[in-house]
Protein backbone atom coordinates (compact mmCIF):
# COMPACT_ATOMS: atom_id res chain seq x y z
CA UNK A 1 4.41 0.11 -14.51
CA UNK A 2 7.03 -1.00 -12.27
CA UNK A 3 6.73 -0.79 -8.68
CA UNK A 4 10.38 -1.15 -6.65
CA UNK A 5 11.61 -0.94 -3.32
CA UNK A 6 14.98 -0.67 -4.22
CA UNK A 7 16.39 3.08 -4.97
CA UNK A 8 17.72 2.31 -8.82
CA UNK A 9 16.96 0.54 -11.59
CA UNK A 10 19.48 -1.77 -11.91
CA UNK A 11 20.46 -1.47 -15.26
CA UNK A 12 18.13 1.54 -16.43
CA UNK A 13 19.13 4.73 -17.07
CA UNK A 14 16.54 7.30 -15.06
CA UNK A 15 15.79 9.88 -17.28
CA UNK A 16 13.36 11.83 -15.26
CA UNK A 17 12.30 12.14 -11.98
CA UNK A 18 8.38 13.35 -11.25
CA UNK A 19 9.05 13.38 -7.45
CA UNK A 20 6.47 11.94 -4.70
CA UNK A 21 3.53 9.60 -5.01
CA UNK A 22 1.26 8.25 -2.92
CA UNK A 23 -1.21 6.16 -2.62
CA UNK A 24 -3.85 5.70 0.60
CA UNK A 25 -6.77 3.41 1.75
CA UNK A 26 -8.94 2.99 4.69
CA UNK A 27 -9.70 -0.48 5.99
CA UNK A 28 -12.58 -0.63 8.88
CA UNK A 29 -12.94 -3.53 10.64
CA UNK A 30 -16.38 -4.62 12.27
CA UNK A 31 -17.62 -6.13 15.75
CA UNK A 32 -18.10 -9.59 13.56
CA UNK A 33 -15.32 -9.52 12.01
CA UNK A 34 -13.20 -8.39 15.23
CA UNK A 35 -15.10 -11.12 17.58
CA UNK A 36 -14.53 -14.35 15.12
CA UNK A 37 -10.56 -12.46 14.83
CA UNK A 38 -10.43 -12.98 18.76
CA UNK A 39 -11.60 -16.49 18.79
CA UNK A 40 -9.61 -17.65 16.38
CA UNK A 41 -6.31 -15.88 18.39
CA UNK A 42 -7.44 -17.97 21.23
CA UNK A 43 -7.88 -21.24 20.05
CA UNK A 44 -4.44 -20.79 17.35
CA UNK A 45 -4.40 -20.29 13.25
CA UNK A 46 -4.65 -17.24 11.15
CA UNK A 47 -7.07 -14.97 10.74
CA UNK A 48 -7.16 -14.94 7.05
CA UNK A 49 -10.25 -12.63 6.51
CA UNK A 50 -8.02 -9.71 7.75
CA UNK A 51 -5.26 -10.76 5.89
CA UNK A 52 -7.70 -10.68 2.94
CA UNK A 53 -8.48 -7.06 3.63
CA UNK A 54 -5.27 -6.13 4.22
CA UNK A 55 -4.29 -7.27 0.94
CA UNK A 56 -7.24 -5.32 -0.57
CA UNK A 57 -6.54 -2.27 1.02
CA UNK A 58 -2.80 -2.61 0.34
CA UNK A 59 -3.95 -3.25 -3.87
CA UNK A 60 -6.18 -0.02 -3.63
CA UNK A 61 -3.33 2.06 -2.20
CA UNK A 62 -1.01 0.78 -4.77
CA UNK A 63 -3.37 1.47 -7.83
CA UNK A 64 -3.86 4.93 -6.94
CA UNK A 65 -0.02 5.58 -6.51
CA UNK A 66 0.51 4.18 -9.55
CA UNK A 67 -2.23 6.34 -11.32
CA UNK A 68 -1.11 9.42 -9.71
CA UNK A 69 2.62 8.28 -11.11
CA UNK A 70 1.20 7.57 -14.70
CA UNK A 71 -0.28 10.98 -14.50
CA UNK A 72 3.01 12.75 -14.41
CA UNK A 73 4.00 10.68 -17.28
CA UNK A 74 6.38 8.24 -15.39
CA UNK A 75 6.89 4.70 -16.03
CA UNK A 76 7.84 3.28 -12.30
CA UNK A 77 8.19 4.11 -8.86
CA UNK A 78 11.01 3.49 -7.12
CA UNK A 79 11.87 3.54 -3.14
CA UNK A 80 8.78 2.25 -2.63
CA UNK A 81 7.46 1.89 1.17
CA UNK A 82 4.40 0.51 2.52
CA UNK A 83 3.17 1.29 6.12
CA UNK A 84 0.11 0.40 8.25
CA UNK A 85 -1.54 3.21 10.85
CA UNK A 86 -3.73 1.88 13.88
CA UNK A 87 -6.46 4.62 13.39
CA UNK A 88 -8.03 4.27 16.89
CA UNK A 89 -10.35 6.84 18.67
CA UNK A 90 -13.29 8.31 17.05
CA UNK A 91 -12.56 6.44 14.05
CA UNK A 92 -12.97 3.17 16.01
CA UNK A 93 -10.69 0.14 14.69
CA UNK A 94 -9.62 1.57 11.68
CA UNK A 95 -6.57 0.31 9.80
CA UNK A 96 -4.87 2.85 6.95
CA UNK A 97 -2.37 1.42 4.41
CA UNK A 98 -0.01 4.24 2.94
CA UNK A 99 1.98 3.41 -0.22
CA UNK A 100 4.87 6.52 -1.50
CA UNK A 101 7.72 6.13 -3.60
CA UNK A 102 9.15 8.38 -6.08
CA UNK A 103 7.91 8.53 -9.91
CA UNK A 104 10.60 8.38 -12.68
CA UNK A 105 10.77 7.67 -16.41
CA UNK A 106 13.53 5.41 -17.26
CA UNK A 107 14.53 4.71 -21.03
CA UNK A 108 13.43 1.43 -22.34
C-alpha cells in the first residue's frame, strides 16, 4: 500500500475516497532508560535507544493505519501526517505517536 504525504497521486487517477485513518501507539519510557538518556545529553551524542523506540512506535502506528485503510478496500493513504504527544501526568513519561491520512483507491 502506498503511504504519501503529499495530497495527490501524481499521475493516478483517485477513484474512491474511504475517508479518515488512523493509526496510534503508546511508547513508555523507564527510569533506566530515562537516566542513561540524561547522561548521555550531558556528556554529547544521541540517544539512539529512544530513537529506536520511536521508530517502533512510529512502524506500529503506521501498520494499523494501513490495516484499517485496507479494510475499507483502499489501496493508499494520502495526506499523511505524523505527530508526537508528551503524555505527562498520571501516565508518567509517556510518548504517543499518531499517524492519519485519508484512504483512497486509485486505478492501477
Amino acid at each position: 500500500m502506498l503511504i504519501l504525504t503529499s495530497p495527490t497521486l501524481e499521475g493516478k487517477e483517485i477513484k474512491e475516497c474511504h475517508g479518515l485513518v488512523t493509526g496510534d501507539a503508546l511508547l513508555g519510557a523507564n527510569l533506566y532508560k530515562d537516566m542513561f538518556s540524561g547522561v548521555r545529553d550531558v556528556v554529547g551524542g544521541r540517544t539512539s535507544k529512544y530513537e529506536e523506540e520511536l521508530k517502533h512506535a512510529r512502524n506500529i502506528a503506521l501498520k494499523s493505519m494501513e490495516e484499517k485503510a485496507g479494510d475499507k478496500g483502499a489501496n493508499a493513504i494520502i495526506g499523511t501526517f505524523v505527530t508526537y504527544h508528551n503524555l505527562g501526568g498520571t501516565m508518567g513519561n509517556t510518548i504517543m505517536v499518531t499517524v492519519y491520512g485519508t484512504a483512497v483507491t486509485y486505478m492501477e
